[in-house]
N, C-alpha and C. Protein backbone atom coordinates (compact mmCIF):
# COMPACT_ATOMS: atom_id res chain seq x y z
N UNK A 1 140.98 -39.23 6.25
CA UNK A 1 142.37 -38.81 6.31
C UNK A 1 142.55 -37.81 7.44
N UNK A 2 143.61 -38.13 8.23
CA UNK A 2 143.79 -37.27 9.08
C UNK A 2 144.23 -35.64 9.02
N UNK A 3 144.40 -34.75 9.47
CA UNK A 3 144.43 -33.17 9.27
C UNK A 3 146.24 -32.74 9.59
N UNK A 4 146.87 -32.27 8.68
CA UNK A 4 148.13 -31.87 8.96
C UNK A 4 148.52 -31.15 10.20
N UNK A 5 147.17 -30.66 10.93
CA UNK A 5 147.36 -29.75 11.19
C UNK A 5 148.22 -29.96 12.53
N UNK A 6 149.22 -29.02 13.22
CA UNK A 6 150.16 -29.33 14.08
C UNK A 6 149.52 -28.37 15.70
N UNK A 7 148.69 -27.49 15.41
CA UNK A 7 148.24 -26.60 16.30
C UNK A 7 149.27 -25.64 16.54
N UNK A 8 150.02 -24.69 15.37
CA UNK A 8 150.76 -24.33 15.01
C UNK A 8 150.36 -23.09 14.23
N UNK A 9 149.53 -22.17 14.42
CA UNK A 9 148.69 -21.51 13.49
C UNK A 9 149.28 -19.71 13.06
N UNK A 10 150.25 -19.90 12.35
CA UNK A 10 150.68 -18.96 12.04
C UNK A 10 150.90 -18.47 10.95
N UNK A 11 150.35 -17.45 10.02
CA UNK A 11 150.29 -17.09 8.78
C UNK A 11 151.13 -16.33 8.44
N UNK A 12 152.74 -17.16 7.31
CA UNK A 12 153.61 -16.12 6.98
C UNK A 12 153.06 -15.21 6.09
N UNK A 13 153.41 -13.99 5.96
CA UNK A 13 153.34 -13.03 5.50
C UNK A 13 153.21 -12.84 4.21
N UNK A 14 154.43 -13.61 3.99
CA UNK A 14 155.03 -13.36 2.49
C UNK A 14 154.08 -14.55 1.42
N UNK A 15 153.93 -15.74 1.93
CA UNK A 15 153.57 -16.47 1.64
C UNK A 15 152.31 -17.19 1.46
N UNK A 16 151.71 -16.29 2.45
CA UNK A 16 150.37 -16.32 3.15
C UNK A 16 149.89 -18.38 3.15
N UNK A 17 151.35 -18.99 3.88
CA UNK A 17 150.76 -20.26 4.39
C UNK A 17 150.78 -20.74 5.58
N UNK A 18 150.05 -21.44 6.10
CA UNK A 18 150.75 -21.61 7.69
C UNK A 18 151.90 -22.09 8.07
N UNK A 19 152.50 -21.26 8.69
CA UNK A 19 154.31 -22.10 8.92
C UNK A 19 153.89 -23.58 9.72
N UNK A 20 153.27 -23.99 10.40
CA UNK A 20 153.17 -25.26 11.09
C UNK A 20 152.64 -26.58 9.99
N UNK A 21 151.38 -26.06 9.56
CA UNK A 21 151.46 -27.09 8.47
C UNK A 21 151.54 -27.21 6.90
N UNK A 22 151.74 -25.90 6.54
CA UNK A 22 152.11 -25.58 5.20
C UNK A 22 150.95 -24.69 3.89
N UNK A 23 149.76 -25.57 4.94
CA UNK A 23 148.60 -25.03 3.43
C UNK A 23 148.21 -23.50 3.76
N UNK A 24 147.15 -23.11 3.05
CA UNK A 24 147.02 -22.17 2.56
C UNK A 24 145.49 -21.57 3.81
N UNK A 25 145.13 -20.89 3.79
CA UNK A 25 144.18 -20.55 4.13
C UNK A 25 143.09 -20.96 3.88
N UNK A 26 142.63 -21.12 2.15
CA UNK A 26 141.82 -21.11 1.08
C UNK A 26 141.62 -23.47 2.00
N UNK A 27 143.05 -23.86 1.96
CA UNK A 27 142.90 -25.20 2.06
C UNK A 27 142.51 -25.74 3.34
N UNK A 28 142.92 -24.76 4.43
CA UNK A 28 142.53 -25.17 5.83
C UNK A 28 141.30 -25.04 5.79
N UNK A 29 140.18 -24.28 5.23
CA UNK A 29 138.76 -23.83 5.26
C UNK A 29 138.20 -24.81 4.71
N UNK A 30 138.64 -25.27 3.60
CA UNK A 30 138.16 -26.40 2.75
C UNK A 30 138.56 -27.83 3.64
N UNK A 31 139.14 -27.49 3.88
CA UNK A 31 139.64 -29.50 4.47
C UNK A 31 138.82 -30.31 4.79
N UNK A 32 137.52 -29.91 5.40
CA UNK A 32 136.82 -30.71 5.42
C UNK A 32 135.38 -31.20 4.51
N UNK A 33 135.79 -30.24 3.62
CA UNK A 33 135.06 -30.27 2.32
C UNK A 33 135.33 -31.24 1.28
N UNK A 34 136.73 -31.47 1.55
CA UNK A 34 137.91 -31.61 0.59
C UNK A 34 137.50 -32.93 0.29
N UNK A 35 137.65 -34.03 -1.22
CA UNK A 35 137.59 -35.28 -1.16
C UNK A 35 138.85 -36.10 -1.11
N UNK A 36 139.14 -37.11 -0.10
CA UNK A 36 140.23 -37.88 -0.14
C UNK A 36 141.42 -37.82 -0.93
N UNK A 37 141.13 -37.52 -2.44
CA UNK A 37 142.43 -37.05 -3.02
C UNK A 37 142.28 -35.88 -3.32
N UNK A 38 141.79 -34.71 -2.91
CA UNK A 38 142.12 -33.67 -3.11
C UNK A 38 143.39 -33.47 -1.56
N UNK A 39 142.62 -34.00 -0.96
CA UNK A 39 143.54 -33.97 0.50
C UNK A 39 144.94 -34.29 0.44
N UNK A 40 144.74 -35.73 -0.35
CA UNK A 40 145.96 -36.00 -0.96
C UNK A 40 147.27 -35.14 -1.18
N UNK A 41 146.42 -34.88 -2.52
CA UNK A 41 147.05 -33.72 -3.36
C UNK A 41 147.71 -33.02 -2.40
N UNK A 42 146.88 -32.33 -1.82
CA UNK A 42 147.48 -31.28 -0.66
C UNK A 42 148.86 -31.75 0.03
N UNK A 43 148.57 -32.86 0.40
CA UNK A 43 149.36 -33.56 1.66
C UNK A 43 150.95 -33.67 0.78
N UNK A 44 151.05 -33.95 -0.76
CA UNK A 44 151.65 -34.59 -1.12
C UNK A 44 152.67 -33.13 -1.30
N UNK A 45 152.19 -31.82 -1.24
CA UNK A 45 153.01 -30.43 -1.73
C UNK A 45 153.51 -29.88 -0.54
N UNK A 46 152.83 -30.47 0.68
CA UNK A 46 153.52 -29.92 1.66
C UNK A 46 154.66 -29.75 2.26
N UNK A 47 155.46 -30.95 2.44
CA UNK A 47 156.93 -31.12 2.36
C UNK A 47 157.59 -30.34 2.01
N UNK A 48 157.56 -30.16 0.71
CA UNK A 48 158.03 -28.71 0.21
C UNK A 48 157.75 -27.46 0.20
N UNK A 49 156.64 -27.36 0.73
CA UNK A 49 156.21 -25.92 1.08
C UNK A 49 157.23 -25.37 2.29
N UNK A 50 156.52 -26.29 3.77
CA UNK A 50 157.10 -26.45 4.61
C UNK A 50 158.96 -25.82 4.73
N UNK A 51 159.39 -27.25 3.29
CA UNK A 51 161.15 -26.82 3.17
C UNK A 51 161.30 -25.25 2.53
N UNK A 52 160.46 -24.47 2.06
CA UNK A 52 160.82 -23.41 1.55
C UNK A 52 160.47 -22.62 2.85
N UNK A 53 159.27 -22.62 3.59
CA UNK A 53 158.96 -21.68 4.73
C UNK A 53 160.43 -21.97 5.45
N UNK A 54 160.77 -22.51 5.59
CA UNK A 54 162.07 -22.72 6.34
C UNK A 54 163.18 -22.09 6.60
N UNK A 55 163.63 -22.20 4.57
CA UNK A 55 164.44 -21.91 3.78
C UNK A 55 164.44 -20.83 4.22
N UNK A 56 163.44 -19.70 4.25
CA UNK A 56 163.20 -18.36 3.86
C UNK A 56 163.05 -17.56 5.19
N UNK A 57 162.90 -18.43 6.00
CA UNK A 57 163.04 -17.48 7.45
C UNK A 57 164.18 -17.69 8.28
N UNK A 58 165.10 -17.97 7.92
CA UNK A 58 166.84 -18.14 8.24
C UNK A 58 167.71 -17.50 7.53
């Protein structure tokens, strides 16, 4: 599975996720640890993470 990642690496504050691709710190470290559906998993909460980082810095 490919990596969300956008080369975008910025850790909100409040939230402590990356505004570019959403996960967490804890998940970017792991990613390649991670098994196919844990990645999943991940992939599938991001959207909405993403829409709240959004939300919240406007």
């Amino acid at each position: 599975m490919i990596s969300p990642c956008i080369s975008l690496c910025v850790l909100d504050p409040e939230s402590e996720l990356c505004e570019g691709c959403g996960r967490s710190l804890d998940e970017i470290s792991q990613w390649s640890r991670m098994t196919d559906d844990q990645r999943r998993a991940v992939m599938s909460r991001l959207p909405e993470r993403l829409k709240d980082l959004v939300s919240t810095s406007t």
